[in-house]
C-alpha atoms as a PDB file:
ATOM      1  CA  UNK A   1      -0.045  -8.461 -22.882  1.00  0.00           C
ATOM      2  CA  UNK A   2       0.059  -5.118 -24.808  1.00  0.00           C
ATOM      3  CA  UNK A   3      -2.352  -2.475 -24.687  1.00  0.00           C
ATOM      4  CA  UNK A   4      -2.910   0.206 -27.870  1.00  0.00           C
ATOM      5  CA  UNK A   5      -4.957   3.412 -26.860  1.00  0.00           C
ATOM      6  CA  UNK A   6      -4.971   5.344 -30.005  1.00  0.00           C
ATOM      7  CA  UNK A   7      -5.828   8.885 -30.975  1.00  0.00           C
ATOM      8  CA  UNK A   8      -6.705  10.095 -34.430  1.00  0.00           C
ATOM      9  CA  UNK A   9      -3.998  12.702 -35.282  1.00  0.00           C
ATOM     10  CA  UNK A  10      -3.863  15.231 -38.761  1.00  0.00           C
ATOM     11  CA  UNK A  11      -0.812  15.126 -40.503  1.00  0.00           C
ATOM     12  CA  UNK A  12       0.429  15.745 -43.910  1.00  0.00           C
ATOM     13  CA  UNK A  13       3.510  14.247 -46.043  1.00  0.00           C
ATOM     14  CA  UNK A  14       6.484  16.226 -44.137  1.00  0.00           C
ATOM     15  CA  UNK A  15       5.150  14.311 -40.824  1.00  0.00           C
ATOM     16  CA  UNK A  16       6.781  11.889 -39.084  1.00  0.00           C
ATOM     17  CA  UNK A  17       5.483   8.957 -36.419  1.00  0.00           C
ATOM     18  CA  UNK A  18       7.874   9.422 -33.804  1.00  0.00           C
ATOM     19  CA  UNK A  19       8.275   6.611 -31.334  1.00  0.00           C
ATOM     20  CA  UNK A  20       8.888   7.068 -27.775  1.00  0.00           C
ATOM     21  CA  UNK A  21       9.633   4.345 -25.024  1.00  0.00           C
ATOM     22  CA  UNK A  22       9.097   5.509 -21.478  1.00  0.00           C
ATOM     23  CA  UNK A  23       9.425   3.828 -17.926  1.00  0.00           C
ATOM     24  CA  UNK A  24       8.582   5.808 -15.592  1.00  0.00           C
ATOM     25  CA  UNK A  25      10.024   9.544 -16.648  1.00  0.00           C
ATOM     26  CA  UNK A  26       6.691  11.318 -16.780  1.00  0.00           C
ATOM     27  CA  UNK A  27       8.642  14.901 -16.148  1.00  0.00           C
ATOM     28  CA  UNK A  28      11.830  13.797 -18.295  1.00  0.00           C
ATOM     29  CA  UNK A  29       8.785  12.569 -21.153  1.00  0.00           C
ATOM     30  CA  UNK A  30       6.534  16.131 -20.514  1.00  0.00           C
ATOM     31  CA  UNK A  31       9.775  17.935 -21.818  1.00  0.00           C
ATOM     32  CA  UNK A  32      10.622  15.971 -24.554  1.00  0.00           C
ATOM     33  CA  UNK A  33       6.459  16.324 -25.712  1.00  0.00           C
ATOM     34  CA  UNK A  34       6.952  20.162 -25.373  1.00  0.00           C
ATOM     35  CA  UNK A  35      10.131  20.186 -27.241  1.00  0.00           C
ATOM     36  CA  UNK A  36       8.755  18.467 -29.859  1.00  0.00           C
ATOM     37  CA  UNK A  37       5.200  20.784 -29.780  1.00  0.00           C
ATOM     38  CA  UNK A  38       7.745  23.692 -29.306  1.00  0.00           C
ATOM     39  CA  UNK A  39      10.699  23.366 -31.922  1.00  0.00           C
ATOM     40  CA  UNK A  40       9.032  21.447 -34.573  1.00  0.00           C
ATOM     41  CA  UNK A  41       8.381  22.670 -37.998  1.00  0.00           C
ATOM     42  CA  UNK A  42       6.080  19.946 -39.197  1.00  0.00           C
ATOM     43  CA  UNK A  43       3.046  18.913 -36.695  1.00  0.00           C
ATOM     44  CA  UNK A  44       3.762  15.225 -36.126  1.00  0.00           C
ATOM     45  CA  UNK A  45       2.469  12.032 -34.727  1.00  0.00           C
ATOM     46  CA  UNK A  46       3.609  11.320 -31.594  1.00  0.00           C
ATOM     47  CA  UNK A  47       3.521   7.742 -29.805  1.00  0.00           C
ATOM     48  CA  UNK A  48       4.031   6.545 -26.417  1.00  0.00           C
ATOM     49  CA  UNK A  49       5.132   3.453 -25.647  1.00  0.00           C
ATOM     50  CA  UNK A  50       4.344   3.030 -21.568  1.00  0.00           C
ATOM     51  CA  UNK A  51       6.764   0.255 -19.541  1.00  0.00           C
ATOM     52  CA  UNK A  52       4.975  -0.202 -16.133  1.00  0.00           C
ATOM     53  CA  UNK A  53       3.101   3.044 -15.457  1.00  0.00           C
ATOM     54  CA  UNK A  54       3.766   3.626 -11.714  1.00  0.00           C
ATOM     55  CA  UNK A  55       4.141   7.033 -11.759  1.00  0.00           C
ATOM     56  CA  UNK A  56       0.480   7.692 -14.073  1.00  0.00           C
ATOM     57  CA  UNK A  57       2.240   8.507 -17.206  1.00  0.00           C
ATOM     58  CA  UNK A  58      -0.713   6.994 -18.925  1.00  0.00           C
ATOM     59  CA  UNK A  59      -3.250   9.184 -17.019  1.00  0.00           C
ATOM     60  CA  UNK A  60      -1.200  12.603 -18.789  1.00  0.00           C
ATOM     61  CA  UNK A  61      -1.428  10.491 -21.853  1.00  0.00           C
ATOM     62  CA  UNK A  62      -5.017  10.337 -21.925  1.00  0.00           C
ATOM     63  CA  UNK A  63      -5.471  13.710 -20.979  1.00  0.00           C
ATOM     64  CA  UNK A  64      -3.229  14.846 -23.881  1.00  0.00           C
ATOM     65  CA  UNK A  65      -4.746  12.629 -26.464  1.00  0.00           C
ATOM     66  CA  UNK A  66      -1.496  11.168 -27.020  1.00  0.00           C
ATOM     67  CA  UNK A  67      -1.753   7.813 -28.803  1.00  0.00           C
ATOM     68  CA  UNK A  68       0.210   5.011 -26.540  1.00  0.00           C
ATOM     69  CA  UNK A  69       0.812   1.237 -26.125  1.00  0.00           C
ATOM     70  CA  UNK A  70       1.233  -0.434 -22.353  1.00  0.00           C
ATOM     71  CA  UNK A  71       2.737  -2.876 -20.793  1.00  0.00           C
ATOM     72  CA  UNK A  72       1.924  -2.842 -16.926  1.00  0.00           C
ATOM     73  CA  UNK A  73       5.972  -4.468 -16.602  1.00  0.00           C
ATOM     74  CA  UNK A  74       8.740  -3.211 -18.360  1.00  0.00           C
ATOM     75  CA  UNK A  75       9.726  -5.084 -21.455  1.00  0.00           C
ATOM     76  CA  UNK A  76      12.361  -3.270 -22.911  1.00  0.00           C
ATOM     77  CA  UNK A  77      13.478  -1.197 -25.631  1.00  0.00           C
ATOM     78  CA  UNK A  78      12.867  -3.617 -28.216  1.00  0.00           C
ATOM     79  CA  UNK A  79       8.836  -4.472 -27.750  1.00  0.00           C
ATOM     80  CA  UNK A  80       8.520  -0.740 -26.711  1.00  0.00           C
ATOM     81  CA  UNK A  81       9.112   0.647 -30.169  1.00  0.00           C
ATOM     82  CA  UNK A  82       7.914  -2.431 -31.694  1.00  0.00           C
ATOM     83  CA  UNK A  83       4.528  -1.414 -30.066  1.00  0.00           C
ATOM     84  CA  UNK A  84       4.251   1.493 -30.681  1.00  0.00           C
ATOM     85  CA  UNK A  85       4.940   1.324 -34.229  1.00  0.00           C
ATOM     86  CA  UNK A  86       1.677  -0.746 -35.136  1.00  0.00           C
ATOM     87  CA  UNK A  87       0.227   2.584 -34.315  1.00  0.00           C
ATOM     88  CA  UNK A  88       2.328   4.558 -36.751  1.00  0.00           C
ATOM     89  CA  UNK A  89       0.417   6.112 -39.923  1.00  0.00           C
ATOM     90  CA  UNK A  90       3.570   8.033 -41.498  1.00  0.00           C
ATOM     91  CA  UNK A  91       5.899   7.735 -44.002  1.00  0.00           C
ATOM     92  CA  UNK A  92       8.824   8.411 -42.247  1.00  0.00           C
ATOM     93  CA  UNK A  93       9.212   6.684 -38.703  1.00  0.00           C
ATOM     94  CA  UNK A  94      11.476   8.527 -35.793  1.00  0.00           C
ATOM     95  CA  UNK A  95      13.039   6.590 -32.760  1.00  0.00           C
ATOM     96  CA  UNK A  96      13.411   9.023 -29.946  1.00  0.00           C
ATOM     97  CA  UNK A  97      14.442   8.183 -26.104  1.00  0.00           C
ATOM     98  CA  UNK A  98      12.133  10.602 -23.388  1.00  0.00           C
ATOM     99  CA  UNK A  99      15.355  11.999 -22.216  1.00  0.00           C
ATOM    100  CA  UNK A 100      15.831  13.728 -25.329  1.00  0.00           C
ATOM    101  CA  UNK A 101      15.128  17.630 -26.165  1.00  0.00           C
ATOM    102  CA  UNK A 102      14.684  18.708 -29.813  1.00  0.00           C
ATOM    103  CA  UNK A 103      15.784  22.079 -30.697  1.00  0.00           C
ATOM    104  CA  UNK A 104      14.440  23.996 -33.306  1.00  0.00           C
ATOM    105  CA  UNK A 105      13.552  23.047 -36.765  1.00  0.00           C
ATOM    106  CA  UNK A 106      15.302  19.958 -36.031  1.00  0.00           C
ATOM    107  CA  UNK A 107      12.754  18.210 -38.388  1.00  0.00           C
ATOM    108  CA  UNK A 108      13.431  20.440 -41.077  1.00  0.00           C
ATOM    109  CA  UNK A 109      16.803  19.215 -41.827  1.00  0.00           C
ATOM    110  CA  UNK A 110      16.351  15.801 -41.666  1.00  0.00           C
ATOM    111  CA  UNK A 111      13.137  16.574 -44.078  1.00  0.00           C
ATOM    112  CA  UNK A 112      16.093  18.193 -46.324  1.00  0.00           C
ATOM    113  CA  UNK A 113      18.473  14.937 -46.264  1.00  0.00           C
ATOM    114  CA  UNK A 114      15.510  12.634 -46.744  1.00  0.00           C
ATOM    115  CA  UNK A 115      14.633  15.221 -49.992  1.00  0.00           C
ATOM    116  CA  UNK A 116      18.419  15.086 -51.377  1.00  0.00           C
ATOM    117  CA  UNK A 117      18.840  11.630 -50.686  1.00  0.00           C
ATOM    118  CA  UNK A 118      15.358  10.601 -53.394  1.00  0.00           C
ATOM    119  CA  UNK A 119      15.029   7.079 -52.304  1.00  0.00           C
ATOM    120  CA  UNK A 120      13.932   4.774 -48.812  1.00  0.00           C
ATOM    121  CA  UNK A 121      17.337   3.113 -48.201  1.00  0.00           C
ATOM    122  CA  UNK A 122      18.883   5.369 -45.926  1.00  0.00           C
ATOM    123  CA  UNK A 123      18.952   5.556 -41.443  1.00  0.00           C
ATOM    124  CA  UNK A 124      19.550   9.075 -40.131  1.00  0.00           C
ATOM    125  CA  UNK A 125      20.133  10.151 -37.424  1.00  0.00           C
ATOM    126  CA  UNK A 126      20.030  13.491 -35.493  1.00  0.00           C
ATOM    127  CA  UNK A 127      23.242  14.588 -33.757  1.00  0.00           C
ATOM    128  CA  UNK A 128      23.312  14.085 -29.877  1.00  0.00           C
ATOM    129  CA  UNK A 129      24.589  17.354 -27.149  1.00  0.00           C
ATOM    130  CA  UNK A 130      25.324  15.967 -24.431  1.00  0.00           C
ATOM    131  CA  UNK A 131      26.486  17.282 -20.691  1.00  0.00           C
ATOM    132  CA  UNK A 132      29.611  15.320 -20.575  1.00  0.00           C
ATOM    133  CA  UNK A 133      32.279  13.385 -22.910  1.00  0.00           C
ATOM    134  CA  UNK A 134      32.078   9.892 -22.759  1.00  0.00           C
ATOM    135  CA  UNK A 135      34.836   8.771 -25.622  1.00  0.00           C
ATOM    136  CA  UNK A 136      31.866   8.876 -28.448  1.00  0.00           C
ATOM    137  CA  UNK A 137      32.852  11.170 -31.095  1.00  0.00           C
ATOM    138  CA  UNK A 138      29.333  11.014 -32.663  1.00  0.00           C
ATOM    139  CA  UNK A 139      28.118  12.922 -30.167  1.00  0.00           C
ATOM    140  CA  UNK A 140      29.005  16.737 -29.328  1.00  0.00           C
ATOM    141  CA  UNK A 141      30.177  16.789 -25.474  1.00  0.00           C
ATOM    142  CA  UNK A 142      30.947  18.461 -22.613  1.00  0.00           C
ATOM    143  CA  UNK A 143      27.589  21.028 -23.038  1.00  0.00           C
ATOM    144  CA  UNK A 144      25.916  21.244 -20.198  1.00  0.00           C
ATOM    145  CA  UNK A 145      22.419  22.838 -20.229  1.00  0.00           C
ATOM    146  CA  UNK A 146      21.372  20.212 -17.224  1.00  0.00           C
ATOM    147  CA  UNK A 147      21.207  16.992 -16.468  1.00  0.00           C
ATOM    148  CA  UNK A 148      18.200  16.288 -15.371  1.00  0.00           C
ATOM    149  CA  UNK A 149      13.953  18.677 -16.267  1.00  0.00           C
ATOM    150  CA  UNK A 150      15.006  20.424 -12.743  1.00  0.00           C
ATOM    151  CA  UNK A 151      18.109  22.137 -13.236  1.00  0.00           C
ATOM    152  CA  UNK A 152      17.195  22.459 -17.180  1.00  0.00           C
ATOM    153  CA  UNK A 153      18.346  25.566 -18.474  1.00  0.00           C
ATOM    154  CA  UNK A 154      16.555  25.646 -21.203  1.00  0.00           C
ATOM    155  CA  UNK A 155      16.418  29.594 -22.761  1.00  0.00           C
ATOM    156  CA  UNK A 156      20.347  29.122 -22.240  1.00  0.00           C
ATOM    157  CA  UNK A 157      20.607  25.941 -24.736  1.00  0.00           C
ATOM    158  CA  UNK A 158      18.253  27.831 -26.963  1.00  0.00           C
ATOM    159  CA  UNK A 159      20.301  31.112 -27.277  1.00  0.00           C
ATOM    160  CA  UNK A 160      23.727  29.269 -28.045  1.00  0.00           C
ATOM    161  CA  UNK A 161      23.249  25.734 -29.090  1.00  0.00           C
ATOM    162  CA  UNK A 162      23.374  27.152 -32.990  1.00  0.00           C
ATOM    163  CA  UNK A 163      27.034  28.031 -31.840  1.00  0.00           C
ATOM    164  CA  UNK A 164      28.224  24.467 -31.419  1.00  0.00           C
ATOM    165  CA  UNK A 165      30.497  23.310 -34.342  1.00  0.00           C
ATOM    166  CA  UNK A 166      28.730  20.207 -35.040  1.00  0.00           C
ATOM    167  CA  UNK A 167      29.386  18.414 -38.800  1.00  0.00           C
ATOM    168  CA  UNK A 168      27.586  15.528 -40.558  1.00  0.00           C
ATOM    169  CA  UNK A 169      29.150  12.052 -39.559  1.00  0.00           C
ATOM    170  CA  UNK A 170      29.206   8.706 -40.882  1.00  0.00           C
ATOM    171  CA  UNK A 171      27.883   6.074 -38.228  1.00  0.00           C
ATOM    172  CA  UNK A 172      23.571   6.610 -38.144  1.00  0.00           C
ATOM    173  CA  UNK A 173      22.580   3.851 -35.354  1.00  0.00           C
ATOM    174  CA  UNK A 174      21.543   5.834 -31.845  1.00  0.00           C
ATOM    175  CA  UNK A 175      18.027   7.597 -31.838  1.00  0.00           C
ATOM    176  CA  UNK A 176      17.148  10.170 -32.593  1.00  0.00           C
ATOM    177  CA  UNK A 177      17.093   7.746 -35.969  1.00  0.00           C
ATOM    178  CA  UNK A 178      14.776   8.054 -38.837  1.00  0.00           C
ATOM    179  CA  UNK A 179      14.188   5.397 -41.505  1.00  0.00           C
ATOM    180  CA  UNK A 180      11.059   5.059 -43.608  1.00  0.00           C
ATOM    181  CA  UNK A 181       8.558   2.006 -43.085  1.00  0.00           C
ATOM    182  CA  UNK A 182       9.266   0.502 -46.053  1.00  0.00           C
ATOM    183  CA  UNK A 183      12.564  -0.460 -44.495  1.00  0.00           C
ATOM    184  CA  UNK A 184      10.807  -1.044 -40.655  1.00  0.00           C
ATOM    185  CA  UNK A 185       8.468  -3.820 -42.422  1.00  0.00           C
ATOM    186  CA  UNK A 186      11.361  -5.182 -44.710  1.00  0.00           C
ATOM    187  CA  UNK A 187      13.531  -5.919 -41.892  1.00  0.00           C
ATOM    188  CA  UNK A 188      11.101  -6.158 -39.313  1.00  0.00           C
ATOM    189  CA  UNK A 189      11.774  -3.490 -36.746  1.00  0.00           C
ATOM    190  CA  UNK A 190      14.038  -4.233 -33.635  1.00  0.00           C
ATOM    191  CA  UNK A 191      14.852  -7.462 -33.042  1.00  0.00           C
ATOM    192  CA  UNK A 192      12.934  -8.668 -29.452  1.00  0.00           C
ATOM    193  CA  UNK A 193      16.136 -11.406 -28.604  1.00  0.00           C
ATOM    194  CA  UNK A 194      17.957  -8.210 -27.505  1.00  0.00           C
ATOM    195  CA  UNK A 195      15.307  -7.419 -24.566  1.00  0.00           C
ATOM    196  CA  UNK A 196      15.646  -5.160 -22.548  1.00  0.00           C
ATOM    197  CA  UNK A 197      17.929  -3.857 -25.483  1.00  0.00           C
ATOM    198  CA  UNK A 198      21.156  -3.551 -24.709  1.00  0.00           C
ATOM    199  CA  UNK A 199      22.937  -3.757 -28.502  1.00  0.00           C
ATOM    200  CA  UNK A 200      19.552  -3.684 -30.187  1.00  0.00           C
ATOM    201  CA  UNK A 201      21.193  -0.417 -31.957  1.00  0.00           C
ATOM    202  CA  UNK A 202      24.128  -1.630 -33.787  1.00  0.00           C
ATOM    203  CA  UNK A 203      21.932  -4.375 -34.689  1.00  0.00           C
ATOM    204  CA  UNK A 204      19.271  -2.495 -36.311  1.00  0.00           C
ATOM    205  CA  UNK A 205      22.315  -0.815 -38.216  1.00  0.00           C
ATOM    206  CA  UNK A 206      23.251  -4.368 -39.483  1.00  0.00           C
ATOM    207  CA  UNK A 207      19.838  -5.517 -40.906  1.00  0.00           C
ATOM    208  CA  UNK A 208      20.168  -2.442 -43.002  1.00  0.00           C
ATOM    209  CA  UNK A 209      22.906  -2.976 -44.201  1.00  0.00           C
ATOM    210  CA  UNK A 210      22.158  -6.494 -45.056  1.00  0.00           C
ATOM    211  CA  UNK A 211      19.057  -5.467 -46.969  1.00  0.00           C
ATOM    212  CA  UNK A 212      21.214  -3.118 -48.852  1.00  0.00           C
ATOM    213  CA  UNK A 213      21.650   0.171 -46.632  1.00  0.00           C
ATOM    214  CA  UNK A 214      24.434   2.542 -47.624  1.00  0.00           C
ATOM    215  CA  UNK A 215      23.738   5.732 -46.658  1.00  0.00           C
ATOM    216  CA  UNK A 216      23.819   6.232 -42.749  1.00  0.00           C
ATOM    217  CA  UNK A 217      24.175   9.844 -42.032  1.00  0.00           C
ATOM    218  CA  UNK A 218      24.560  11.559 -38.696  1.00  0.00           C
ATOM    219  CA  UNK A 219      23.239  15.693 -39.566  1.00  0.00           C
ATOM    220  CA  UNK A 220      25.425  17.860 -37.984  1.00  0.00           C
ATOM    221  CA  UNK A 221      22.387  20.810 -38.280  1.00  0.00           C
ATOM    222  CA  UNK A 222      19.751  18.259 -37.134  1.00  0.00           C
ATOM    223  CA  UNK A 223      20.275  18.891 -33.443  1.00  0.00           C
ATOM    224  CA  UNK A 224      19.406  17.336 -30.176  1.00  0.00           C
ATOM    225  CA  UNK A 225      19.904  17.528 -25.821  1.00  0.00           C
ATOM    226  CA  UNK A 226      20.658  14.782 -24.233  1.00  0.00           C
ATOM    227  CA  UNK A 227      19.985  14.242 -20.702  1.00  0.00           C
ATOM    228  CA  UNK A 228      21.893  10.924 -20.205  1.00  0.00           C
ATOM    229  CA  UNK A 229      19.007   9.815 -17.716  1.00  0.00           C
ATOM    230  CA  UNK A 230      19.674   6.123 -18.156  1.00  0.00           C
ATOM    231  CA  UNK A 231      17.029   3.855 -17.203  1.00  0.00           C
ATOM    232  CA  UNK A 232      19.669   0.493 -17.523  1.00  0.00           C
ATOM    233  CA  UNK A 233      20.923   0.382 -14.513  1.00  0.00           C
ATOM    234  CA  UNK A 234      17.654  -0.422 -13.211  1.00  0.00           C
ATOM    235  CA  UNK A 235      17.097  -3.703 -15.282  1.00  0.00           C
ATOM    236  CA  UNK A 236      19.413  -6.948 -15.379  1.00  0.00           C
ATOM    237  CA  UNK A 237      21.094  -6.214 -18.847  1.00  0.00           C
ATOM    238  CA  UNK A 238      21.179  -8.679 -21.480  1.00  0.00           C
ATOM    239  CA  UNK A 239      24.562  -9.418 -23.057  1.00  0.00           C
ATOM    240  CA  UNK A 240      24.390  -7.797 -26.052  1.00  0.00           C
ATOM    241  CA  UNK A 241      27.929  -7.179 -27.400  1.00  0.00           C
ATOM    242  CA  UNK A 242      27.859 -11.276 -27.903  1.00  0.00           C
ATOM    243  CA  UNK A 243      24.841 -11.552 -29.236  1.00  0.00           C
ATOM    244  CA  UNK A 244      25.827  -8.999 -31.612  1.00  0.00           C
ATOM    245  CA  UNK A 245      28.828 -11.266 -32.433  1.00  0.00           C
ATOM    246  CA  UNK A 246      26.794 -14.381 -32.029  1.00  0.00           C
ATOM    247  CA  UNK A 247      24.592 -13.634 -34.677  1.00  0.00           C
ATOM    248  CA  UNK A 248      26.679 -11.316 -37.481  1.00  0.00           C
ATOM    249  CA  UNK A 249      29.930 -13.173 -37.115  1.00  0.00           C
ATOM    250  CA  UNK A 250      31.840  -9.785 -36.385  1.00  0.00           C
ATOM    251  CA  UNK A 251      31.841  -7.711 -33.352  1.00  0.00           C
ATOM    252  CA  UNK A 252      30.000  -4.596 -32.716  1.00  0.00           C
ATOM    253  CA  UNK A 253      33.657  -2.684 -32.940  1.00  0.00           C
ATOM    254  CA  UNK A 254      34.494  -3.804 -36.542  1.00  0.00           C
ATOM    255  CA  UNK A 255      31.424  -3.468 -37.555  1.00  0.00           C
ATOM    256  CA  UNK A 256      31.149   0.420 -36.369  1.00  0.00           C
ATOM    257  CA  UNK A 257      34.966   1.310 -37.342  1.00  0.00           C
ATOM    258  CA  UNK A 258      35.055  -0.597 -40.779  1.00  0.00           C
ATOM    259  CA  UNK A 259      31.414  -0.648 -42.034  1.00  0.00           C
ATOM    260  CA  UNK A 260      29.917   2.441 -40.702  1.00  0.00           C
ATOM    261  CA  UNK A 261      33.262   4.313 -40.312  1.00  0.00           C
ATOM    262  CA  UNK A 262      31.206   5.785 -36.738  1.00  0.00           C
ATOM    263  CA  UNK A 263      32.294   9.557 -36.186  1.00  0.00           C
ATOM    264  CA  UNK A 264      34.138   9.913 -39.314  1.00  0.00           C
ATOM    265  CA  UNK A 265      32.926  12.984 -41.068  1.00  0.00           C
ATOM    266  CA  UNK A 266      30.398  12.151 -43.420  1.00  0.00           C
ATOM    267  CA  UNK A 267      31.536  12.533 -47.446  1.00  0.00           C
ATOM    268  CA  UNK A 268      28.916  10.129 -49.263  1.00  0.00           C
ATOM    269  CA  UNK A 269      27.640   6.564 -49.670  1.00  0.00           C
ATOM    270  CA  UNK A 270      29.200   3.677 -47.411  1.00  0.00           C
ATOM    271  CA  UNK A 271      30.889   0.772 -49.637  1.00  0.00           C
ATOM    272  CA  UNK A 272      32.286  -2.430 -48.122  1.00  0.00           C
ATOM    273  CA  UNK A 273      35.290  -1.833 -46.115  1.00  0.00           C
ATOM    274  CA  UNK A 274      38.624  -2.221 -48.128  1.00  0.00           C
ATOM    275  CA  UNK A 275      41.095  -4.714 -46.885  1.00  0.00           C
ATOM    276  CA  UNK A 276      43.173  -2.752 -45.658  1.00  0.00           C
ATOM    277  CA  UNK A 277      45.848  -4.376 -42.730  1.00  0.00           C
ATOM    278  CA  UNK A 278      43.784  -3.002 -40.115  1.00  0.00           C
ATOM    279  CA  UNK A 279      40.617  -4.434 -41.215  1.00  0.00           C
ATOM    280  CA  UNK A 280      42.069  -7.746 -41.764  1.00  0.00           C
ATOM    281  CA  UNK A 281      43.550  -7.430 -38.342  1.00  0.00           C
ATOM    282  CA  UNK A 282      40.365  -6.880 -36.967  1.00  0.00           C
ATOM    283  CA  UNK A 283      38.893  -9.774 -38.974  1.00  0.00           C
ATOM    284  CA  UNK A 284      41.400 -12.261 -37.452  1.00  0.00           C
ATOM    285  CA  UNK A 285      40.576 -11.254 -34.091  1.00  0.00           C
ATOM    286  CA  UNK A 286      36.954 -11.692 -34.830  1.00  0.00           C
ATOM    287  CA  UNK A 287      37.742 -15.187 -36.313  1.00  0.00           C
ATOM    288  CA  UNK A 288      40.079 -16.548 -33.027  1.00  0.00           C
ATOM    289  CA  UNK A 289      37.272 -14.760 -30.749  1.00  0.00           C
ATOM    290  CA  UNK A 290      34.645 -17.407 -32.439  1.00  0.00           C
ATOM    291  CA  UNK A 291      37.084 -20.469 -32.194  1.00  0.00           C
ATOM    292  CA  UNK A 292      36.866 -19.860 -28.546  1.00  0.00           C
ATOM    293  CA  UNK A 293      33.222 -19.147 -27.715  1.00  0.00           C
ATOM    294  CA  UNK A 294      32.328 -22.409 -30.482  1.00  0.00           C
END
């Protein structure tokens, strides 16, 4: 059963609710609080969503008069941001992992996008820094400014991270994402079947675009550390990647190369893909990979 512990918060229209899941990473969560406190532009409302609680991350909760949910086991991504999202009061609704950093005025430019764009059927995201390359050219790698709050240099990231060459991409589906709740309620948040959440993110990408999504912008001045603390390997992972294909009829790969065009730079609104050889390739091997999993 889920807990709600909420705190009345002040905000005005440039705030957004962001959501954060947590399982036991009070220090890596502290530092993502203060980094949102710290580099923000806009004073927003922040909510915890608490997976276990051995380590008292409720207790700091309380005494921070941080709105939270809780469950006292860990139930994944999924019902974590689902959870905390009943608590939500803003327009504008941010997913954010605890092992993330914002740097400064990170807000602001997604507040610009949101502004330009003029309507609710859009998912952005922030772009990811990240210590090391791991073959996703979303995300800006090797930078390392530590990999875990201990070896953080932090007044080091904050002197140079400006420097990084970082543009706008196609390909919005990894937090930090922002949608508004217009489009949370009309396609009903993240989908629970996906628990503890492995694929959960490409799927949330695909109910938009099913509802009509076009616009899925990664902003290259929207700008964010990640630590890369994974808490997967601690939890028996669901198989995602066939679920995906179970319930889409595509994979996950065609889906990201073809629909979203992930890590391409960004130059405007998404159409659907052209049939070119490659996609039709890519089609076929979708279709023979059903035939054989029927």
């Amino acid at each position: 059963m889920t807990e709600y512990y909420n705190y009345t918060t002040t905000h005005d229209e440039n705030s957004f609710s962001i959501l954060i899941p947590t399982w036991n990473n009070l220090e890596l969560l502290k530092l993502c609080i203060h980094s949102i406190r710290k580099n923000s532009h806009f004073s927003h409302e922040i909510i915890v969503h608490v997976n276990e609680n051995s380590d008292n991350t409720k207790k700091w909760l309380e005494e921070e008069k941080i709105s939270h949910s809780l469950n006292h086991k860990n139930v994944g991504v999924c019902q974590a941001v689902n959870a905390s999202y009943s608590l939500s009061s803003c327009d504008y609704v941010v997913y954010l992992n605890d092992d993330m950093y914002v740097l400064p005025d990170w807000d602001v430019y997604l507040w610009e996008e949101i502004s330009k764009i003029g309507h609710s059927y859009f998912y952005l995201s922030a772009s990811l820094i990240e210590p090391r390359f791991t073959g996703n050219l979303s995300v800006s790698a090797p930078f390392d400014f530590g990999r875990s709050p201990k070896d953080f240099r932090e007044k080091e990231l904050l002197d140079s991270y400006s420097d990084i060459n970082i543009p706008d991409r196609f390909g919005s589906t990894w937090p930090p994402s922002l949608m508004h709740r217009k489009m949370w309620n009309l396609i009903g948040g993240y989908s629970i079947e996906y628990t503890p959440g492995m694929y959960s993110d490409p799927d949330i990408s695909m109910k938009l675009w099913f509802v009509g999504v076009r616009y899925f912008k990664i902003c290259g001045k929207s700008r964010v550390y990640h630590f890369m603390s994974k808490s997967t390997g601690k939890v028996k992972r669901n198989n995602g990647r066939l679920q995906f294909f179970k319930k889409w009829n595509i994979s996950s790969s065609t889906f990201y190369k073809f629909y979203l065009r992930m890590g391409k730079e960004f130059d405007g609104i998404l159409n659907v893909p052209e049939k070119t050889t490659a996609y039709r390739k890519a089609l076929l091997k979708d279709k023979i990979k059903r035939y054989f999993r029927s």
